[in-house]
C-alpha atoms as a PDB file:
ATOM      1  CA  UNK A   1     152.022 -52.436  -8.962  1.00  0.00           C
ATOM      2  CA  UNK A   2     155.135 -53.607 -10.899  1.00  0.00           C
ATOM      3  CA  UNK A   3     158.405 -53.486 -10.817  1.00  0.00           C
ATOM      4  CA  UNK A   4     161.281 -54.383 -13.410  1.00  0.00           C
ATOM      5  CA  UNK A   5     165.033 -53.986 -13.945  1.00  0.00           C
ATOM      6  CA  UNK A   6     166.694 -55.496 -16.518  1.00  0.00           C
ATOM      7  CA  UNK A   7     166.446 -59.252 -15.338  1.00  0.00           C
ATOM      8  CA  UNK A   8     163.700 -59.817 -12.724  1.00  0.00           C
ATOM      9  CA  UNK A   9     160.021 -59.634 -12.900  1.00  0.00           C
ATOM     10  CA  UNK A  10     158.584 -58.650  -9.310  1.00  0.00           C
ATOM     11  CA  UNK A  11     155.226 -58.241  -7.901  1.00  0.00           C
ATOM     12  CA  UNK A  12     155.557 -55.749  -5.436  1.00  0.00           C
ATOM     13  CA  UNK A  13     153.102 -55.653  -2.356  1.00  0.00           C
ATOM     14  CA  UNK A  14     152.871 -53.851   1.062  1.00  0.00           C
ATOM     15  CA  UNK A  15     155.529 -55.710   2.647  1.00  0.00           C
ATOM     16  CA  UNK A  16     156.428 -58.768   0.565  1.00  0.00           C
ATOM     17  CA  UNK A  17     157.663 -59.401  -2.770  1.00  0.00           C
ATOM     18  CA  UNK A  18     157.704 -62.112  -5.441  1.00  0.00           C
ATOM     19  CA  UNK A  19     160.430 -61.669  -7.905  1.00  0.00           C
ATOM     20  CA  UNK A  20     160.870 -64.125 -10.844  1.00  0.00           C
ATOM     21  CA  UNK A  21     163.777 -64.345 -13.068  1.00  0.00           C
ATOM     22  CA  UNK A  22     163.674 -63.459 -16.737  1.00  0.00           C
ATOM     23  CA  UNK A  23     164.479 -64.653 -20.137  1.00  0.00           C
ATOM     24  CA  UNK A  24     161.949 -62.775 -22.426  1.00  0.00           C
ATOM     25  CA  UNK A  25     159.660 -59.812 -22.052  1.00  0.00           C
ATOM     26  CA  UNK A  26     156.537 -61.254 -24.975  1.00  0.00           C
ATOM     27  CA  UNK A  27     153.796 -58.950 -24.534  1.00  0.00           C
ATOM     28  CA  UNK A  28     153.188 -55.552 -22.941  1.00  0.00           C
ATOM     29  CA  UNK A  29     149.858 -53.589 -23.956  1.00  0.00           C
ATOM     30  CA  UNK A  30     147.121 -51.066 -21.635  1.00  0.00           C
ATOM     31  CA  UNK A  31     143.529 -52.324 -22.605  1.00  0.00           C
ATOM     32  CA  UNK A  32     140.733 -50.438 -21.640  1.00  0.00           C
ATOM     33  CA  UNK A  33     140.495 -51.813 -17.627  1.00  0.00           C
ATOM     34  CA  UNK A  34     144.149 -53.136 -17.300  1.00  0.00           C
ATOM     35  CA  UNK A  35     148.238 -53.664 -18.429  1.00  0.00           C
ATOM     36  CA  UNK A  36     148.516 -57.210 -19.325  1.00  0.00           C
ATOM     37  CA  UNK A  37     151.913 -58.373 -19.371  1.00  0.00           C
ATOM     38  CA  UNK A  38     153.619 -61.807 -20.383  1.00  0.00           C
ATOM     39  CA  UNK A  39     156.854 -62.627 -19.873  1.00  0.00           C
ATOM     40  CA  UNK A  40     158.651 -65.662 -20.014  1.00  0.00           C
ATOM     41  CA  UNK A  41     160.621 -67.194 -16.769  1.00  0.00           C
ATOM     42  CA  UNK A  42     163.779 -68.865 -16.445  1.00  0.00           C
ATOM     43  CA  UNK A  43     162.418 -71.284 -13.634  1.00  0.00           C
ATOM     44  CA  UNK A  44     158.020 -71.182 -14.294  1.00  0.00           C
ATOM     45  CA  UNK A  45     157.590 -70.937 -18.048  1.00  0.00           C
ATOM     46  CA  UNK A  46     155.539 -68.129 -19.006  1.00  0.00           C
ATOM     47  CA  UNK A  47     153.788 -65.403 -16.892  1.00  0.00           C
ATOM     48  CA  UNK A  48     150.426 -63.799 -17.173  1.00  0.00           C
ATOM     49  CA  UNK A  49     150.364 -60.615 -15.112  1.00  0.00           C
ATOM     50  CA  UNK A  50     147.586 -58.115 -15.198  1.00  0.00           C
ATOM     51  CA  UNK A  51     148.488 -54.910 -13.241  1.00  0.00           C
ATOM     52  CA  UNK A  52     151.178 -56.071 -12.315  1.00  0.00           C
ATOM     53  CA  UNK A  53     149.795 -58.945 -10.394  1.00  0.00           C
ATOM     54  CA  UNK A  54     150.372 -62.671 -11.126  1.00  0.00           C
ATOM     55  CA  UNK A  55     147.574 -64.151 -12.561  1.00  0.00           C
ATOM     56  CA  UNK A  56     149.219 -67.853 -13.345  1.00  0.00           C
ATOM     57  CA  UNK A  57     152.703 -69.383 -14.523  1.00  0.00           C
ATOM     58  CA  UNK A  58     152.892 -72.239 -16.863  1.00  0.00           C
ATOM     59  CA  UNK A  59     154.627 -74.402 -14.206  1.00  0.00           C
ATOM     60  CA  UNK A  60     151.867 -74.425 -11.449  1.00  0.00           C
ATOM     61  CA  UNK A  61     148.480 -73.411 -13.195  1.00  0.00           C
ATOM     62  CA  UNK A  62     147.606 -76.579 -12.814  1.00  0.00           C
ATOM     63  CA  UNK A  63     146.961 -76.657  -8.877  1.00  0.00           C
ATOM     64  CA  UNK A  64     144.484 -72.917  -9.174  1.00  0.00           C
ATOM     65  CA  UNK A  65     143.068 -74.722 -12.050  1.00  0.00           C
ATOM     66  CA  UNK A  66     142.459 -77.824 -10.686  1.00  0.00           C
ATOM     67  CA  UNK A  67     141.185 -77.026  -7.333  1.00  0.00           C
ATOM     68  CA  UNK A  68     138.625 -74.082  -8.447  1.00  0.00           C
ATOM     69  CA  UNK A  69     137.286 -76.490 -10.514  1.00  0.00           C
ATOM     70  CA  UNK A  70     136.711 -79.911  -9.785  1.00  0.00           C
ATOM     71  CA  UNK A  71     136.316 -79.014  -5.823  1.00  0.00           C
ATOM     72  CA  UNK A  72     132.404 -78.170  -7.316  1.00  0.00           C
ATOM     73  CA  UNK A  73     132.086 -79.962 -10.214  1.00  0.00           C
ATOM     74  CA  UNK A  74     132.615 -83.326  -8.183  1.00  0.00           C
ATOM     75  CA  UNK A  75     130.133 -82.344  -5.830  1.00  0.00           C
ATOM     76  CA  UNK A  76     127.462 -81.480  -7.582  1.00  0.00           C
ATOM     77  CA  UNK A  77     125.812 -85.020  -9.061  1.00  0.00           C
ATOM     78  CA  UNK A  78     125.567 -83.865 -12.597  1.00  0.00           C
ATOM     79  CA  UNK A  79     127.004 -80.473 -14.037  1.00  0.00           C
ATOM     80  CA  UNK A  80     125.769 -79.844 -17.272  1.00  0.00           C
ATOM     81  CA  UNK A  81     125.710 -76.082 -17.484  1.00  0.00           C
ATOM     82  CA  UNK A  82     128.364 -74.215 -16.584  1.00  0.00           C
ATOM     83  CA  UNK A  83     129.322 -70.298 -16.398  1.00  0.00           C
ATOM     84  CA  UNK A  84     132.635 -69.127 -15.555  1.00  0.00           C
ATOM     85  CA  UNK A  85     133.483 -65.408 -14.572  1.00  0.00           C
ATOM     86  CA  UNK A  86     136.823 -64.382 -15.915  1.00  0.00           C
ATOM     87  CA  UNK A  87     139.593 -66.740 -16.205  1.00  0.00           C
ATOM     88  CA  UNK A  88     140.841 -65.485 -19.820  1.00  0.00           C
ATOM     89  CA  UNK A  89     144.118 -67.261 -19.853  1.00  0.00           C
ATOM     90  CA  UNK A  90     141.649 -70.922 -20.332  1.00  0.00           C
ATOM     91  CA  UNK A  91     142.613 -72.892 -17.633  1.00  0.00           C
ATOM     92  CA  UNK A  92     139.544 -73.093 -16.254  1.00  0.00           C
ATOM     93  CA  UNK A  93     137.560 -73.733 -19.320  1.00  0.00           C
ATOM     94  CA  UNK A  94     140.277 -76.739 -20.050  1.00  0.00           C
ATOM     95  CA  UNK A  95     139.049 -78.324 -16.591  1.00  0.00           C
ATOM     96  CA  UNK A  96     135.620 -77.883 -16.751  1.00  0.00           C
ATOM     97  CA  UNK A  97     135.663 -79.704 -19.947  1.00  0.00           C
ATOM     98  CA  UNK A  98     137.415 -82.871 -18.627  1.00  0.00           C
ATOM     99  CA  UNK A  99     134.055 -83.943 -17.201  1.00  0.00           C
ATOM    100  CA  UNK A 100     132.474 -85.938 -19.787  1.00  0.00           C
ATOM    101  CA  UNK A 101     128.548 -85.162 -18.648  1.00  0.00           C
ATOM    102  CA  UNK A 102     129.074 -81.231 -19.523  1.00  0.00           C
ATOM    103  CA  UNK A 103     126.933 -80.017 -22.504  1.00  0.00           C
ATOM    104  CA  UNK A 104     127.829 -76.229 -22.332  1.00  0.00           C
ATOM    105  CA  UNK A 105     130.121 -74.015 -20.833  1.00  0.00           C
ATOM    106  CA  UNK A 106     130.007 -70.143 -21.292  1.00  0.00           C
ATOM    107  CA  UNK A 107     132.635 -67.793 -20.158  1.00  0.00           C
ATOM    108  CA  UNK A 108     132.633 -64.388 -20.020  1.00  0.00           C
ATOM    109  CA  UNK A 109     135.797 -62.084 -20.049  1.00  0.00           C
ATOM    110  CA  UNK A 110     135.894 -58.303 -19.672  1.00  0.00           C
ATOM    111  CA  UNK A 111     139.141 -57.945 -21.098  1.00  0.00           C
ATOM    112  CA  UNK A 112     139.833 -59.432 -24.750  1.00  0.00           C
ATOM    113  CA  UNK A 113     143.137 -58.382 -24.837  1.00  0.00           C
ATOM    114  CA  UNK A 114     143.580 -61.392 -22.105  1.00  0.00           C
ATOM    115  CA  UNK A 115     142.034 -63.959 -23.795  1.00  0.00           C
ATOM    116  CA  UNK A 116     144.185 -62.989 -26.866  1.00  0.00           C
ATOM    117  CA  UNK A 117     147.199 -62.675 -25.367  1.00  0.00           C
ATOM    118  CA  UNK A 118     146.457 -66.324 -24.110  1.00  0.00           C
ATOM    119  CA  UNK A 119     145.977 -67.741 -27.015  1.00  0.00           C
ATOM    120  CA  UNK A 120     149.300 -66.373 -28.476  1.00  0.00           C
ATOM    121  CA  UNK A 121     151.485 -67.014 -25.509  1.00  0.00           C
ATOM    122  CA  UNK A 122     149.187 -69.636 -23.210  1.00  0.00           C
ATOM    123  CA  UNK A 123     148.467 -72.715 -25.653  1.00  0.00           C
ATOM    124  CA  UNK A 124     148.663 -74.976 -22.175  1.00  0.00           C
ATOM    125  CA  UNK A 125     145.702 -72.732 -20.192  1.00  0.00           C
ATOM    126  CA  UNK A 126     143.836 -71.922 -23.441  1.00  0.00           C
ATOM    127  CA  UNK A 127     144.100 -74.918 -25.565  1.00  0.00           C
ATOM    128  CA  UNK A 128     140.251 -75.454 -25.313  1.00  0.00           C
ATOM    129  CA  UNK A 129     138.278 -72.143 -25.832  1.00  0.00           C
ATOM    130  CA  UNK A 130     138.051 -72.892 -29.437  1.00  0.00           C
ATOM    131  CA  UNK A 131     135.840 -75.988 -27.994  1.00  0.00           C
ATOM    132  CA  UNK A 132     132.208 -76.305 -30.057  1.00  0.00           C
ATOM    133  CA  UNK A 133     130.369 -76.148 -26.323  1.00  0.00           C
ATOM    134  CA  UNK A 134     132.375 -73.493 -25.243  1.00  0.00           C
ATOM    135  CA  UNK A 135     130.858 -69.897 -25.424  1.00  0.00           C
ATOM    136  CA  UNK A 136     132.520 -66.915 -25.060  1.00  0.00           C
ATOM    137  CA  UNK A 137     131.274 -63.972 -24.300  1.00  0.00           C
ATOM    138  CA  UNK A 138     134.017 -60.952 -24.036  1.00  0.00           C
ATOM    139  CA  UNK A 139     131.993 -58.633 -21.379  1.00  0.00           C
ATOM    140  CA  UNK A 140     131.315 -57.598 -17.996  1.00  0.00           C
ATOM    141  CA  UNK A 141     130.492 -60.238 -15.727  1.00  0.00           C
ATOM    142  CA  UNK A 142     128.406 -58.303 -13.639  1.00  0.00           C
ATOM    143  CA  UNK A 143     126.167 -56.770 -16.620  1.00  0.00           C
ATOM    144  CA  UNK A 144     125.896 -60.359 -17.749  1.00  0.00           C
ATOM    145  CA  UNK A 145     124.471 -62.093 -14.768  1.00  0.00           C
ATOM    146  CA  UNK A 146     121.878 -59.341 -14.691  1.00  0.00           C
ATOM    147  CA  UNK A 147     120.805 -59.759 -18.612  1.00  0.00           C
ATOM    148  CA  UNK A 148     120.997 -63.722 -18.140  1.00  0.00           C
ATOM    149  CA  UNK A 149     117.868 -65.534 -18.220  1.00  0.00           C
ATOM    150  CA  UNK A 150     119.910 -68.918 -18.254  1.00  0.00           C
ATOM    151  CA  UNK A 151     120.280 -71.541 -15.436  1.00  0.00           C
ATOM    152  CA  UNK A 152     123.776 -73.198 -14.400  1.00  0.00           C
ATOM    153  CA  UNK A 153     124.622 -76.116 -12.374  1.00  0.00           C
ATOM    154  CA  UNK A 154     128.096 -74.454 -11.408  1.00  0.00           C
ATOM    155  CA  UNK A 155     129.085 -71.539 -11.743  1.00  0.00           C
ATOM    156  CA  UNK A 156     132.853 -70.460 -11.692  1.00  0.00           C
ATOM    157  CA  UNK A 157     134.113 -66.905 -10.502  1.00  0.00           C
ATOM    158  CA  UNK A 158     137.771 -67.029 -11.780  1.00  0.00           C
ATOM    159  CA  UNK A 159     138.219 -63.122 -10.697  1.00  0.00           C
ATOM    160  CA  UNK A 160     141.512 -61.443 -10.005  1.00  0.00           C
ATOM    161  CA  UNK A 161     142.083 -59.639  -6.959  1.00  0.00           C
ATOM    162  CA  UNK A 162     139.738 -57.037  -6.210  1.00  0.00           C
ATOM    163  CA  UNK A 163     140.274 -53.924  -7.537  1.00  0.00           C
ATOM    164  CA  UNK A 164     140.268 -52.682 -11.168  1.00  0.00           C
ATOM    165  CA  UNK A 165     138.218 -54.385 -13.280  1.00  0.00           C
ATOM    166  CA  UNK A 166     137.009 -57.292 -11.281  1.00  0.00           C
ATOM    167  CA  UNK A 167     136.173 -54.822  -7.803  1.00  0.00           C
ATOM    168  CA  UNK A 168     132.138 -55.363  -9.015  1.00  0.00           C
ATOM    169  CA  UNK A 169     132.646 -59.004  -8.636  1.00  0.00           C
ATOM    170  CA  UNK A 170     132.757 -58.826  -4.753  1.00  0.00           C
ATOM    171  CA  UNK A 171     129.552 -57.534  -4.049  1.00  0.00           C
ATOM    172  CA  UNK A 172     126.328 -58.986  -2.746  1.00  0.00           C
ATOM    173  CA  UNK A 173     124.084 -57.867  -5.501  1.00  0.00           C
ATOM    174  CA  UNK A 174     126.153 -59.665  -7.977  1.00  0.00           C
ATOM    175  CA  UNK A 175     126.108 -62.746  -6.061  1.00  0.00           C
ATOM    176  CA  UNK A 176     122.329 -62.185  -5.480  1.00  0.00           C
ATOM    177  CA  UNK A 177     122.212 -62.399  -9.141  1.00  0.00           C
ATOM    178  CA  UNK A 178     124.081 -65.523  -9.432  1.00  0.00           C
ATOM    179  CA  UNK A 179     122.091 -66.685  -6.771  1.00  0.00           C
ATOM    180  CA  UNK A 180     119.028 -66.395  -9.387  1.00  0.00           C
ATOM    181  CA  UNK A 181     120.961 -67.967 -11.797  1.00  0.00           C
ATOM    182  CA  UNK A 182     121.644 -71.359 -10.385  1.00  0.00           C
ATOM    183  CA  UNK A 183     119.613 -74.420 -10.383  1.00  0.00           C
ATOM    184  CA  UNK A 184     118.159 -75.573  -7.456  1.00  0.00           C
ATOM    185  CA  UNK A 185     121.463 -77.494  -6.184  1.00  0.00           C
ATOM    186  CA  UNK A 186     124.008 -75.216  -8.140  1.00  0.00           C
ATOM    187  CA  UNK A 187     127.559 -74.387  -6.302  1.00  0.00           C
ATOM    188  CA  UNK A 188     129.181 -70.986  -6.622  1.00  0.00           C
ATOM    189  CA  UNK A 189     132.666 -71.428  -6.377  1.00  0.00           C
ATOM    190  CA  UNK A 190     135.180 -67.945  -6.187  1.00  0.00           C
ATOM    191  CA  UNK A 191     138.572 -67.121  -5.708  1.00  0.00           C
ATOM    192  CA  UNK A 192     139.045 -66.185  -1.887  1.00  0.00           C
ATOM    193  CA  UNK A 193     142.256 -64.066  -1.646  1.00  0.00           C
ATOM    194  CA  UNK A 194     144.845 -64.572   0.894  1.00  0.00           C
ATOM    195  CA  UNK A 195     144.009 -66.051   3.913  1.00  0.00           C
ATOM    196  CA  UNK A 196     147.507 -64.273   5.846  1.00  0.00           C
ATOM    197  CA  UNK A 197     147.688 -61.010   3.345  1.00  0.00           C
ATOM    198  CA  UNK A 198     144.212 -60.604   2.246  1.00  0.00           C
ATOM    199  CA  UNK A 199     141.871 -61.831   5.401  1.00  0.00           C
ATOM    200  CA  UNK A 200     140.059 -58.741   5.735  1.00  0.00           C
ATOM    201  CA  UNK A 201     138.513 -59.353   2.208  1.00  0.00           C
ATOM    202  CA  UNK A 202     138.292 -62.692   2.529  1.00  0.00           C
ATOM    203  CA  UNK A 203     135.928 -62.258   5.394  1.00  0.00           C
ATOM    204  CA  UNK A 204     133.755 -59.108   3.565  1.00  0.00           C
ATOM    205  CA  UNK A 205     133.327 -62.271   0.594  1.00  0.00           C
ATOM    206  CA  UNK A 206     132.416 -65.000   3.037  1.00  0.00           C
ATOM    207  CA  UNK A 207     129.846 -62.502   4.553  1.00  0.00           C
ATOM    208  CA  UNK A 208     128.597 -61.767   1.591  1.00  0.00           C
ATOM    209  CA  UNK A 209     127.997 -65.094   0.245  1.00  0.00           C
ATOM    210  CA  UNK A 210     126.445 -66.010   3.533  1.00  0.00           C
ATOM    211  CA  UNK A 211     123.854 -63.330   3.342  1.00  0.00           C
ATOM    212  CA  UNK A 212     122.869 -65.281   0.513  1.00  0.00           C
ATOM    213  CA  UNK A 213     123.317 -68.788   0.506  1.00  0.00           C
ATOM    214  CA  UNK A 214     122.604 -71.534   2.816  1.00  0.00           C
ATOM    215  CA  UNK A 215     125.580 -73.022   3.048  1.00  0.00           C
ATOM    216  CA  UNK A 216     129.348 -71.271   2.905  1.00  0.00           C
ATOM    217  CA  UNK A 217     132.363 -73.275   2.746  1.00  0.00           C
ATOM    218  CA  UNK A 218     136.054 -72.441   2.303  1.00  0.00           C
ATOM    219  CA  UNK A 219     139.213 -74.001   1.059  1.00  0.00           C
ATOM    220  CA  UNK A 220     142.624 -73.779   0.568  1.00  0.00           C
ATOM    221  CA  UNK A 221     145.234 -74.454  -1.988  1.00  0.00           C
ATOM    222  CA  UNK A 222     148.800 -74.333  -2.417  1.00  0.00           C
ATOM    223  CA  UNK A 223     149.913 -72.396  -5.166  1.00  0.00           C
ATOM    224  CA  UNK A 224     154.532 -71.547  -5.661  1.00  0.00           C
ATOM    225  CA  UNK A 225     153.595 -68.002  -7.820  1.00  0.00           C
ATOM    226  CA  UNK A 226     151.138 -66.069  -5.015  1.00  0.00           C
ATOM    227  CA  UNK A 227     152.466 -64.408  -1.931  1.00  0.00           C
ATOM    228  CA  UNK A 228     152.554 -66.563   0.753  1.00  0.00           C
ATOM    229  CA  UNK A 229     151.758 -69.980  -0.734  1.00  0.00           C
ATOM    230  CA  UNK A 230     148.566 -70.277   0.611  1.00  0.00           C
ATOM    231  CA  UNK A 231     145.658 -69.053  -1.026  1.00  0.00           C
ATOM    232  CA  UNK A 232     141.621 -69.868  -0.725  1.00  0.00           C
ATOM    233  CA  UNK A 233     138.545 -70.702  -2.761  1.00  0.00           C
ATOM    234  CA  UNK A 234     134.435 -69.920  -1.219  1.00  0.00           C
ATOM    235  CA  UNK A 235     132.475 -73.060  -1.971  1.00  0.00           C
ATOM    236  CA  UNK A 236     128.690 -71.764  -1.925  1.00  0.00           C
ATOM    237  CA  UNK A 237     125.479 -73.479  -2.587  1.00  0.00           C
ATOM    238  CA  UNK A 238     121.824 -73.843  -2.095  1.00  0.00           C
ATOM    239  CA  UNK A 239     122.030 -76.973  -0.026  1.00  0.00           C
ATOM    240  CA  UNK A 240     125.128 -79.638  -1.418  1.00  0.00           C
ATOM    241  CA  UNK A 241     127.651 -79.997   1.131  1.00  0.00           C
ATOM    242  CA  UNK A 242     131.253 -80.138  -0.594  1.00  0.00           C
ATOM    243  CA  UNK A 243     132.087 -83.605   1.834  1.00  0.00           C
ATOM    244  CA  UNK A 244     128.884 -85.194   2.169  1.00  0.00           C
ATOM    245  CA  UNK A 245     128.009 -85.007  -1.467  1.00  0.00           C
ATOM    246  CA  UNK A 246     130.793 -85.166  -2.783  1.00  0.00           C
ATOM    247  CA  UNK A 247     131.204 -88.211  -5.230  1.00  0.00           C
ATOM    248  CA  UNK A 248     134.417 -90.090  -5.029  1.00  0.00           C
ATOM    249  CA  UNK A 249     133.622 -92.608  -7.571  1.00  0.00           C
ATOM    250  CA  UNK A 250     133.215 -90.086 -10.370  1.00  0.00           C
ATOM    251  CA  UNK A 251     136.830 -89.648  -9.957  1.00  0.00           C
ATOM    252  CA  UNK A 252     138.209 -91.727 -12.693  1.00  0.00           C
ATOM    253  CA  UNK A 253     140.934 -89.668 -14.152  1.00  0.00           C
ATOM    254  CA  UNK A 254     144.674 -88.796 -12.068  1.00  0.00           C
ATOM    255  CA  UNK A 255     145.303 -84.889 -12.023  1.00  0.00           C
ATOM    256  CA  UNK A 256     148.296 -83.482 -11.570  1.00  0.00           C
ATOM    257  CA  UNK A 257     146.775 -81.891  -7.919  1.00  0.00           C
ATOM    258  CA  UNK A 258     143.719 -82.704  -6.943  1.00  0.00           C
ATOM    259  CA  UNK A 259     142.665 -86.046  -5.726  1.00  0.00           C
ATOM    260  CA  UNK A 260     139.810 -87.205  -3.220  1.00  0.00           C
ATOM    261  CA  UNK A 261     142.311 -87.264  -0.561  1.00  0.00           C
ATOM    262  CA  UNK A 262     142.985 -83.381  -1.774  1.00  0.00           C
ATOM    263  CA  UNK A 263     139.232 -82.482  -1.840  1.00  0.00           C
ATOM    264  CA  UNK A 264     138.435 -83.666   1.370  1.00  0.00           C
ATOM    265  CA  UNK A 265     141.579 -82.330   3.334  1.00  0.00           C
ATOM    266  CA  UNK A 266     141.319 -78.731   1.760  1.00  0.00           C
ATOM    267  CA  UNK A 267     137.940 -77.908   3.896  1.00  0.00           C
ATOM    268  CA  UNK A 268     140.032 -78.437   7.134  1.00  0.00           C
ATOM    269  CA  UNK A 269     141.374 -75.030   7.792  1.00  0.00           C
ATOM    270  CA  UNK A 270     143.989 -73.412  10.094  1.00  0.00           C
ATOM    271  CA  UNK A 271     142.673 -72.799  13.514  1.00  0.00           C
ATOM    272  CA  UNK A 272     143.528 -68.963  13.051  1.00  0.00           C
ATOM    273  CA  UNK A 273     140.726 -69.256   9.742  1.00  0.00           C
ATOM    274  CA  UNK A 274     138.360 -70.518  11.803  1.00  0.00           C
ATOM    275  CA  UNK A 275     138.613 -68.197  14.712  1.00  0.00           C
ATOM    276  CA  UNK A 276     138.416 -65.287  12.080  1.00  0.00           C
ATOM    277  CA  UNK A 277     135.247 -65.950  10.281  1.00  0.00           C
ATOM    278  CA  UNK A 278     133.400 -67.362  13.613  1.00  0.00           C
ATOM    279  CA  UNK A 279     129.786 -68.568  12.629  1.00  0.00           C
ATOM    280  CA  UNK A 280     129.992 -66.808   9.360  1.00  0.00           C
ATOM    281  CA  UNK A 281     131.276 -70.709   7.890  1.00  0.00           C
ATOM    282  CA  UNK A 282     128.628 -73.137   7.535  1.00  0.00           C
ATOM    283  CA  UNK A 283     129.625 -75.976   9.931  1.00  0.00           C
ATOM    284  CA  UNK A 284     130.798 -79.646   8.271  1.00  0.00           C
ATOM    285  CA  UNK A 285     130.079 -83.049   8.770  1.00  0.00           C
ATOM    286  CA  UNK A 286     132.362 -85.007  11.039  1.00  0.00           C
ATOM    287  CA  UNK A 287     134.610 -87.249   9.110  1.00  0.00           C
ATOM    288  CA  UNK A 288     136.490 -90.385   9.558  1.00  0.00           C
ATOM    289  CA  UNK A 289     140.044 -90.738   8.652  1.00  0.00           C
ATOM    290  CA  UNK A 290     140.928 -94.084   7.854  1.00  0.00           C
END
């Protein structure tokens, strides 16, 4: 839920808060499935907020963006195809397309008042869904992955937290379906909720995704506009391991968050993560640290 006075944007939860100061209220509309708001900040640029809840900020998209993204598209040893679920503000789409060997990206929204709303207020997230490989689909994710007859290499679940619109997306006939959908070494990668707020959903998705795939990873990000700071992704896939195949050399461009260094240190979790989801986590290859 939100709350505003006159000055302060807040995201209200259980027992926390996140308030951010204000210099403009931009855009405040009810689609069908959600209120999205923007606003713009005094200290993180403009705000994207559907329901209330902060979807990104212009000052830290980049490290969400970043890390749902190239965390898969670096391991896999060719991504040609991909499909991302959600992610209407772009930033996702923006990454994706950074890797020179994709042909074709599709993304499908639910909500078009996002995606147009990004493109009024978001030119830094959205700047490349007007892309001639990009296809965009505005419908429901889960109806989509059941029509599909199409084969990905990667495919991207950019949800928002579970409830609302994007409550289908955690549910183990939808990733049964994206299960169908990916090539024989295809990644699933999703956003994982909050590993201190939002555990007990972050172990129903990791159980999930492990009644279905071979291998389930998960890693962890640092992001300044989510409660608590520390947030996860579920790495998924039909054999690649995210550190033993993951190609290091492919890196050739600097990011403003991710890095090898970042890749490889974001699958070594808190000892409290571990001891929560048990044997649910596909074990990893020893590594050496130099």
């Amino acid at each position: 839920m939100s709350d505003h006075n006159q000055d302060w944007f807040e995201e209200k939860h259980d027992d926390i808060g996140l308030r951010f100061r204000l210099k403009n209220r931009l855009f405040s509309e009810q689609s069908e499935f959600q209120k999205v708001e923007v606003v713009e900040t005094t200290g993180h640029g403009v705000l994207l907020a559907h329901d209330g809840m902060i979807m990104v900020t212009e000052k830290d998209e980049f490290i969400y963006h970043d890390m749902i993204t190239h965390v898969p598209m670096f391991t896999h040893p060719n991504p040609k195809k991909v499909l991302v679920i959600g992610g209407g503000d772009g930033g996702t789409v923006r990454e994706v397309l950074k890797h020179e060997g994709v042909q074709e990206v599709t993304m499908v929204e639910i909500d078009g008042m996002v995606v147009e709303a990004s493109k009024k207020f978001l030119p830094q997230t959205s700047s490349m869904l007007s892309d001639p490989k990009v296809k965009l689909h505005i419908q429901d994710g889960v109806a989509f992955m059941k029509q599909s007859t199409d084969k990905f290499d990667v495919i991207i679940v950019d949800s928002s937290e579970p409830i609302g619109p994007a409550t289908p997306l955690f549910n183990v006939d939808f990733y049964r379906d994206i299960n169908e959908r990916l090539v024989d070494d295809g990644i699933v990668v999703s956003q994982g909720e909050s590993p201190y707020y939002d555990m007990k959903m972050q172990k129903v998705l990791v159980k999930i995704l492990a009644e279905v795939f071979p291998k389930v990873h998960i890693y962890n990000y640092c992001n300044m506009s989510y409660p608590s700071g520390l947030w996860s992704f579920t790495f998924a896939s039909k054999g690649l391991c995210p550190l033993r195949d993951f190609s290091e050399a492919r890196v050739q461009q600097k990011f403003q968050y991710y890095s090898p260094e970042i890749h490889r240190g974001s699958f070594m979790l808190p000892q409290f993560m571990m001891d929560e989801h048990g044997d649910s986590l596909t074990p990893l290859p020893k590594m050496s640290w130099v």
